[in-house]
C-alpha atoms as a PDB file:
ATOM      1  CA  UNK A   1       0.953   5.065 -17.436  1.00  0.00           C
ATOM      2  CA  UNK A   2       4.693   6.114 -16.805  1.00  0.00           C
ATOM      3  CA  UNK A   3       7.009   3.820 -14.856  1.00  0.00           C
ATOM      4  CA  UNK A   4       6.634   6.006 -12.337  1.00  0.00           C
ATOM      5  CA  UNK A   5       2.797   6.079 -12.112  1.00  0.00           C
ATOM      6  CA  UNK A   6       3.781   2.034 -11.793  1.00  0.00           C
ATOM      7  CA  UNK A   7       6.299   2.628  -8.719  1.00  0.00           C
ATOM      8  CA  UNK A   8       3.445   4.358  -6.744  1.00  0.00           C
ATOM      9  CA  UNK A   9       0.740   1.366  -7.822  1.00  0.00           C
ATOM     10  CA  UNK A  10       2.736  -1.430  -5.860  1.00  0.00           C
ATOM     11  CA  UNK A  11       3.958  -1.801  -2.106  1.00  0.00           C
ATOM     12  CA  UNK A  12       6.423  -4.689  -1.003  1.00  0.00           C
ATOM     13  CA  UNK A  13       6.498  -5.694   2.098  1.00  0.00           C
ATOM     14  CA  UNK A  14       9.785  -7.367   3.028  1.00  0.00           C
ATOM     15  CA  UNK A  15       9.685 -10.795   5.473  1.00  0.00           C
ATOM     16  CA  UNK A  16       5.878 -11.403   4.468  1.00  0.00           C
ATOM     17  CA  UNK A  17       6.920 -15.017   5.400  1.00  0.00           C
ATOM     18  CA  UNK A  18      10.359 -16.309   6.851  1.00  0.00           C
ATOM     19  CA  UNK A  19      12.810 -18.516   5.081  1.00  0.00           C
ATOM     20  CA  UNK A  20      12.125 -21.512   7.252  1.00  0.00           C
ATOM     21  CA  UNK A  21       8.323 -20.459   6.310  1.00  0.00           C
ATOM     22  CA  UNK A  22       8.848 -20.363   2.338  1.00  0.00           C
ATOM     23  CA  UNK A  23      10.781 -23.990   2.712  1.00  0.00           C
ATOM     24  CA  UNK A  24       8.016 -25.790   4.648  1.00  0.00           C
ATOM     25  CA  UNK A  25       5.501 -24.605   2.457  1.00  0.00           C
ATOM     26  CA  UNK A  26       7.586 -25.952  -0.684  1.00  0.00           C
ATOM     27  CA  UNK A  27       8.129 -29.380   1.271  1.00  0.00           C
ATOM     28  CA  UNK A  28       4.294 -29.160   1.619  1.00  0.00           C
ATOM     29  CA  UNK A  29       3.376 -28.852  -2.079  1.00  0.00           C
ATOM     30  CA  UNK A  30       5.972 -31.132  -3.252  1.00  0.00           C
ATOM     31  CA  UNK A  31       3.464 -34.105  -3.568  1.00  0.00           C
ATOM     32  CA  UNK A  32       0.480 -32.241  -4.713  1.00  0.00           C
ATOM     33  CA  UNK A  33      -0.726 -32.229  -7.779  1.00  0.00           C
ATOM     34  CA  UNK A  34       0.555 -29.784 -10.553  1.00  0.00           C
ATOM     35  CA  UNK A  35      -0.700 -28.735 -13.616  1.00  0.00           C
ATOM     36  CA  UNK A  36       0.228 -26.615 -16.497  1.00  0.00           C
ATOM     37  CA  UNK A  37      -0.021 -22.612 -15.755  1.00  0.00           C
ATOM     38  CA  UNK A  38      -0.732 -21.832 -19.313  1.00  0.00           C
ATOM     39  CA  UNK A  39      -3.110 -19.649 -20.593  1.00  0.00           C
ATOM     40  CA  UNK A  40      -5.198 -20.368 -23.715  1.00  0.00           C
ATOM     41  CA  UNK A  41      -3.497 -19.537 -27.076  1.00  0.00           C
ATOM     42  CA  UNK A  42      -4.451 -16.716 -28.618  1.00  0.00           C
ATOM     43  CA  UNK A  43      -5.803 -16.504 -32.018  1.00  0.00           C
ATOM     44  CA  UNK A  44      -2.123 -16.123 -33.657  1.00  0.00           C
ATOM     45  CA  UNK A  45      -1.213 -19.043 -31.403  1.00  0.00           C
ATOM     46  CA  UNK A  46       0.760 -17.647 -29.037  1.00  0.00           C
ATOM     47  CA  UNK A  47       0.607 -18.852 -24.793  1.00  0.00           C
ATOM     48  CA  UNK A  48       0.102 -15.898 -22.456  1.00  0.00           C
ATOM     49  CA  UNK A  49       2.040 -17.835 -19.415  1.00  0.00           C
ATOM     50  CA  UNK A  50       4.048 -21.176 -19.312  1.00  0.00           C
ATOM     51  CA  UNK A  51       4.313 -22.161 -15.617  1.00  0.00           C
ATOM     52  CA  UNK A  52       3.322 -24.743 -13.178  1.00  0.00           C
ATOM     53  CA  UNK A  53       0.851 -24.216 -10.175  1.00  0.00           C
ATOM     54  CA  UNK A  54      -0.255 -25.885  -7.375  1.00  0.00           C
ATOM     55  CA  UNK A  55      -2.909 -24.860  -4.903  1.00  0.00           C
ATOM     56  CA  UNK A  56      -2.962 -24.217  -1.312  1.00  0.00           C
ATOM     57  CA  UNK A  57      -5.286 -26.191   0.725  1.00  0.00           C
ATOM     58  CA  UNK A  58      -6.579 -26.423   4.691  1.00  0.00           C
ATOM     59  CA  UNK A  59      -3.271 -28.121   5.102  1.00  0.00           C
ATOM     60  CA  UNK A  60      -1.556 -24.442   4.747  1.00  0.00           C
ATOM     61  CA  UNK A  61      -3.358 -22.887   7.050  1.00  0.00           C
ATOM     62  CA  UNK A  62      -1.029 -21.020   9.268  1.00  0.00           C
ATOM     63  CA  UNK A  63       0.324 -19.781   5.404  1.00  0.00           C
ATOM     64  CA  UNK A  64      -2.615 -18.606   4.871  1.00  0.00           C
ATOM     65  CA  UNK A  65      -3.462 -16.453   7.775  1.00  0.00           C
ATOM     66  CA  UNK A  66      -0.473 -15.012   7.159  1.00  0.00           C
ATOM     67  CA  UNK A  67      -1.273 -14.139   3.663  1.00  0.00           C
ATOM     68  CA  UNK A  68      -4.939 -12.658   4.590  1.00  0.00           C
ATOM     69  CA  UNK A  69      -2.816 -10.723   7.372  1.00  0.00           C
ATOM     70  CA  UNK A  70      -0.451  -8.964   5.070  1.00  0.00           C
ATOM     71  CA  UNK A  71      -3.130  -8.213   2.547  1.00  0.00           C
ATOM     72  CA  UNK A  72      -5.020  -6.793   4.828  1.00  0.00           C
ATOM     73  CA  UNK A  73      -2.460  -4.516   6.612  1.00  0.00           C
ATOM     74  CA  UNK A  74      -1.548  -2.945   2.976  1.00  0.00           C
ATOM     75  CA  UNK A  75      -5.198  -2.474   2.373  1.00  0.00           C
ATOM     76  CA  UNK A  76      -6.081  -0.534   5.059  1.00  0.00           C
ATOM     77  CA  UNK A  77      -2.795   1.106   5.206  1.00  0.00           C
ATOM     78  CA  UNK A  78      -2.374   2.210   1.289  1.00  0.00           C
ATOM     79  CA  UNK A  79      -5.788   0.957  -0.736  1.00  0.00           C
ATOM     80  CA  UNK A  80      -8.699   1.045   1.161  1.00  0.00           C
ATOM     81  CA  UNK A  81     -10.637  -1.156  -1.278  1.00  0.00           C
ATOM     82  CA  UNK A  82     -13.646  -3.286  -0.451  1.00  0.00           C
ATOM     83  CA  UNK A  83     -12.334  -6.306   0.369  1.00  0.00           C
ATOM     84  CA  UNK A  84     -14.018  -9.440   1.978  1.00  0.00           C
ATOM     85  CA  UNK A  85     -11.892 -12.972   1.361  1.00  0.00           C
ATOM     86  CA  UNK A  86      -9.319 -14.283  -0.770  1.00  0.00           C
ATOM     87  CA  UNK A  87      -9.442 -16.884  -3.848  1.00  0.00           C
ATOM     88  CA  UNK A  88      -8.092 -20.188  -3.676  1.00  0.00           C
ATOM     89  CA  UNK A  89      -3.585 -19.385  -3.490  1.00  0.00           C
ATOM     90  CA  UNK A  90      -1.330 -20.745  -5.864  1.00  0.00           C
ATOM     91  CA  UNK A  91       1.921 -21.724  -5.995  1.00  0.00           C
ATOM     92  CA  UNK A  92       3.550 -21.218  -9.736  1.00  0.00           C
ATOM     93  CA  UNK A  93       6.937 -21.943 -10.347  1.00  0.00           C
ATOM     94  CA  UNK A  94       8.948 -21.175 -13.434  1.00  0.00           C
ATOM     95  CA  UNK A  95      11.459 -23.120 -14.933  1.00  0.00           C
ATOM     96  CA  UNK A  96      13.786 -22.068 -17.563  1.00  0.00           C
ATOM     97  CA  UNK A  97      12.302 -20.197 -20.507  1.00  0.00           C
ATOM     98  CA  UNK A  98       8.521 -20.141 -18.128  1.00  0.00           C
ATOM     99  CA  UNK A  99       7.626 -16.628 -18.351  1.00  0.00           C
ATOM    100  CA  UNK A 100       4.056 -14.865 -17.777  1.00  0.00           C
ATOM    101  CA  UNK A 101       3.726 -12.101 -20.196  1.00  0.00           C
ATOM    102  CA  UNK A 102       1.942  -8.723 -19.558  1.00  0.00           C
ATOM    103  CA  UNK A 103      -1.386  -8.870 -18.771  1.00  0.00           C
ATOM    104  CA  UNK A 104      -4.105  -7.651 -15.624  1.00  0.00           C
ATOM    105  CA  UNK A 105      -5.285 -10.034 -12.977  1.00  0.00           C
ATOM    106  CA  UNK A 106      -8.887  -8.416 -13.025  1.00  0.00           C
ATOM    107  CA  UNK A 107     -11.546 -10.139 -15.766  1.00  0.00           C
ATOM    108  CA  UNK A 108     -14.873 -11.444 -16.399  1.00  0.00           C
ATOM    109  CA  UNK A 109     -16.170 -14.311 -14.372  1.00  0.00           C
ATOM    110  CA  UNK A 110     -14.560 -15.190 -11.348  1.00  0.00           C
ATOM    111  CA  UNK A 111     -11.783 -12.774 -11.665  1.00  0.00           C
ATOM    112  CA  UNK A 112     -14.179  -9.915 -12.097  1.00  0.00           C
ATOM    113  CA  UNK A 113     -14.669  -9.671  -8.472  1.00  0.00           C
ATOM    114  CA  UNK A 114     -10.537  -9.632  -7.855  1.00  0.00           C
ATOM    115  CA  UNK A 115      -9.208  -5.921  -6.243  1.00  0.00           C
ATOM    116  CA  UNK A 116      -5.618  -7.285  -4.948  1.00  0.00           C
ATOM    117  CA  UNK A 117      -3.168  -9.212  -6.190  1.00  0.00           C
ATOM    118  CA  UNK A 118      -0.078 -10.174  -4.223  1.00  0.00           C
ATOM    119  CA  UNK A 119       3.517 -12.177  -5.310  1.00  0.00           C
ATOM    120  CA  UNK A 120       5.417 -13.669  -2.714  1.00  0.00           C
ATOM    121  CA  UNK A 121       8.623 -14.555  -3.273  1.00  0.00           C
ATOM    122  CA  UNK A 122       9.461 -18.508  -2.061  1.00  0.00           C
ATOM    123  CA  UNK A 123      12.707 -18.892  -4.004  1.00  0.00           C
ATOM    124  CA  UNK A 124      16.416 -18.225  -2.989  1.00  0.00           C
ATOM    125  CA  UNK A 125      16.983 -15.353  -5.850  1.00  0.00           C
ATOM    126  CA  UNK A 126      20.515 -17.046  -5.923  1.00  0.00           C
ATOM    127  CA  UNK A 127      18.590 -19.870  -7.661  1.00  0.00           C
ATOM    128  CA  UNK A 128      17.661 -18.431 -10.291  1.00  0.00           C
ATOM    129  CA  UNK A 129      17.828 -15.838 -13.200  1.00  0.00           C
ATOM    130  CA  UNK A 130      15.431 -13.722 -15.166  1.00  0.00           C
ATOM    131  CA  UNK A 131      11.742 -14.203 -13.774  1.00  0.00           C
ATOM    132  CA  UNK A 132      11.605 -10.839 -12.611  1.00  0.00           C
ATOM    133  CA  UNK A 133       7.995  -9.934 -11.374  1.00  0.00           C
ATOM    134  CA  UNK A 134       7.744  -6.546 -13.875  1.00  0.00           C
ATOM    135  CA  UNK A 135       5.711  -3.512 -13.907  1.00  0.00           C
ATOM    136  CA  UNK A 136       5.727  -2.061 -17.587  1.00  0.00           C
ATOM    137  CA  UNK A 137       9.058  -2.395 -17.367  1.00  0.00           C
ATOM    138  CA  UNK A 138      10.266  -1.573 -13.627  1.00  0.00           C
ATOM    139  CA  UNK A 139      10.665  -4.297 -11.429  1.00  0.00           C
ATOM    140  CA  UNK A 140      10.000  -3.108  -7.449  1.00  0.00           C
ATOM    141  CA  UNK A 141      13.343  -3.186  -5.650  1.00  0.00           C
ATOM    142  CA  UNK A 142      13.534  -5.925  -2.786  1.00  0.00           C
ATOM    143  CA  UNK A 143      10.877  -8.429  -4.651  1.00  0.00           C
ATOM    144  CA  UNK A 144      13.610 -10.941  -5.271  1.00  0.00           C
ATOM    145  CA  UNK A 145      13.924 -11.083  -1.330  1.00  0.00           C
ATOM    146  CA  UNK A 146      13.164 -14.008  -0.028  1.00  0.00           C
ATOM    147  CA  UNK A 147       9.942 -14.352   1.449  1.00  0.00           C
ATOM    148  CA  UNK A 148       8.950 -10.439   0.166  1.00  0.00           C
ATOM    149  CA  UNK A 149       5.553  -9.670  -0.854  1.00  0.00           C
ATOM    150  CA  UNK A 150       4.625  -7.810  -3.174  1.00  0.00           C
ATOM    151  CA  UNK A 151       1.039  -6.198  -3.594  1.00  0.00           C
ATOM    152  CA  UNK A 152      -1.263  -4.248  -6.100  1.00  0.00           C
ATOM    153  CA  UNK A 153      -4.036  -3.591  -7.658  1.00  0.00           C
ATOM    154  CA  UNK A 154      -5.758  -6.052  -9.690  1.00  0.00           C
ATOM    155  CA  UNK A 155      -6.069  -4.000 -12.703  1.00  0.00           C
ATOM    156  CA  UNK A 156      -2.238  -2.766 -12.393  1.00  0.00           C
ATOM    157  CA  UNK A 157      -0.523  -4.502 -15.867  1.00  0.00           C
ATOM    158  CA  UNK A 158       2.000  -6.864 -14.776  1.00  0.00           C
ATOM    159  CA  UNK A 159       4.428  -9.697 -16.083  1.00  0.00           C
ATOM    160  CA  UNK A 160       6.405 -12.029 -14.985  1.00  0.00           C
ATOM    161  CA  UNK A 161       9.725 -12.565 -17.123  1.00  0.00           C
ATOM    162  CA  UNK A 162      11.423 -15.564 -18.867  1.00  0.00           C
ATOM    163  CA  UNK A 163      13.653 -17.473 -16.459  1.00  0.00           C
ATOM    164  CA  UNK A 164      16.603 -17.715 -17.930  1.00  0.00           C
ATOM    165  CA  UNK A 165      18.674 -20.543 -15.189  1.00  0.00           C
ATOM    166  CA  UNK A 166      17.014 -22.435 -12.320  1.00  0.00           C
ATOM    167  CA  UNK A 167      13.689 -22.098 -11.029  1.00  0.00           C
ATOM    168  CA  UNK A 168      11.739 -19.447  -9.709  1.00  0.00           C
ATOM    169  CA  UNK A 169       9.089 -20.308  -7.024  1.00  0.00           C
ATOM    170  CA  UNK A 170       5.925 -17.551  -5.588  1.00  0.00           C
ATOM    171  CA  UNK A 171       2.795 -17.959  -3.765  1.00  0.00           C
ATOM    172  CA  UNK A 172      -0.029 -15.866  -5.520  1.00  0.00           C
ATOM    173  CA  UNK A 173      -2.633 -15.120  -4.175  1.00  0.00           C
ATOM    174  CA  UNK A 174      -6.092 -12.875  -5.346  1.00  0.00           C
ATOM    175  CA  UNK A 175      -8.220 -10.657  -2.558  1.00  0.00           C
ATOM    176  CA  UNK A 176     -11.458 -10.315  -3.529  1.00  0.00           C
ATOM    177  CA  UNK A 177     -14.837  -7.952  -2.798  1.00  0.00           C
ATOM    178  CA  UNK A 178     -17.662  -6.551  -4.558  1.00  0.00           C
ATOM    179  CA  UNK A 179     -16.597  -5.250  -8.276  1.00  0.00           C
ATOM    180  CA  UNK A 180     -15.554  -2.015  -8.790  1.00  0.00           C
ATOM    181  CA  UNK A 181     -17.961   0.295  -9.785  1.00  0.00           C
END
């Protein structure tokens, strides 16, 4: 895949939820509790992600309409995939040196049935630096927008890199539907 087969793979749909929308939902999660974002060592000992999340709940449920919403206007706008609900949403943030390296959000098990995957962007991007959501390289212009979204398919690699000052806050989320065949 060329960077440019990557531009074409991704939409972003700027104001996916409002500043005053990305605080709340921050205040929200505040008191929740987090756990470690990392993903299991591989066999040379290396750690796929190093993050936080926190999960959305009923509490978030004006969020979450919103999410479903947006999702579903870029599906039937651009994908057209089978779609049917989303997976629980997570909130990740990344503090300095937190990075997600390249990998696909589609898998066996529960993520086998995964056909979008969207980013939005909760943080100021004067807060922090680095953390780039990345595409093999090419990060999509206006993702660092407050409150942008940013949405592809499942099985589009994708990383997220090392923040290098601050923290970096996004709301993932998964939609879902029969596999692919």
């Amino acid at each position: 895949m060329t960077s440019r087969d990557a531009v074409a793979a991704f939409l972003v749909r700027p104001g996916a939820l409002t500043a005053d929308d990305c605080d709340a939902l921050l205040r929200s999660v505040a008191g929740r509790p987090a756990g470690a974002g990392a993903i299991v060592p591989d066999a040379a000992g290396h750690t796929l992600r190093r993050s936080t999340v926190r999960w959305l709940d009923d509490r978030d449920r004006g969020v979450l309409k919103r999410v479903r919403t947006v999702i579903d206007e870029l599906n039937a706008a651009w994908f057209r995939f089978d779609v049917d609900g989303l997976e629980p949403v997570q909130l990740a943030s990344y503090a300095v040196g937190d990075r997600y390296d390249a990998h696909i959000d589609l898998g066996p098990g529960e993520a086998s049935t995964r056909k979008l995957s969207m980013s939005i962007q909760l943080s100021d991007p004067a807060e922090y630096t680095g953390g780039d959501l990345s595409f093999r390289g090419v990060s999509p212009p206006g993702a660092r927008a407050r409150g942008a979204a940013v949405v592809f398919p499942s099985y589009l690699e994708h990383a997220v890199l090392p923040v290098t000052s601050g923290v970096r806050w996004s709301l993932v989320a998964w939609a879902v539907g029969p596999p692919f065949r």
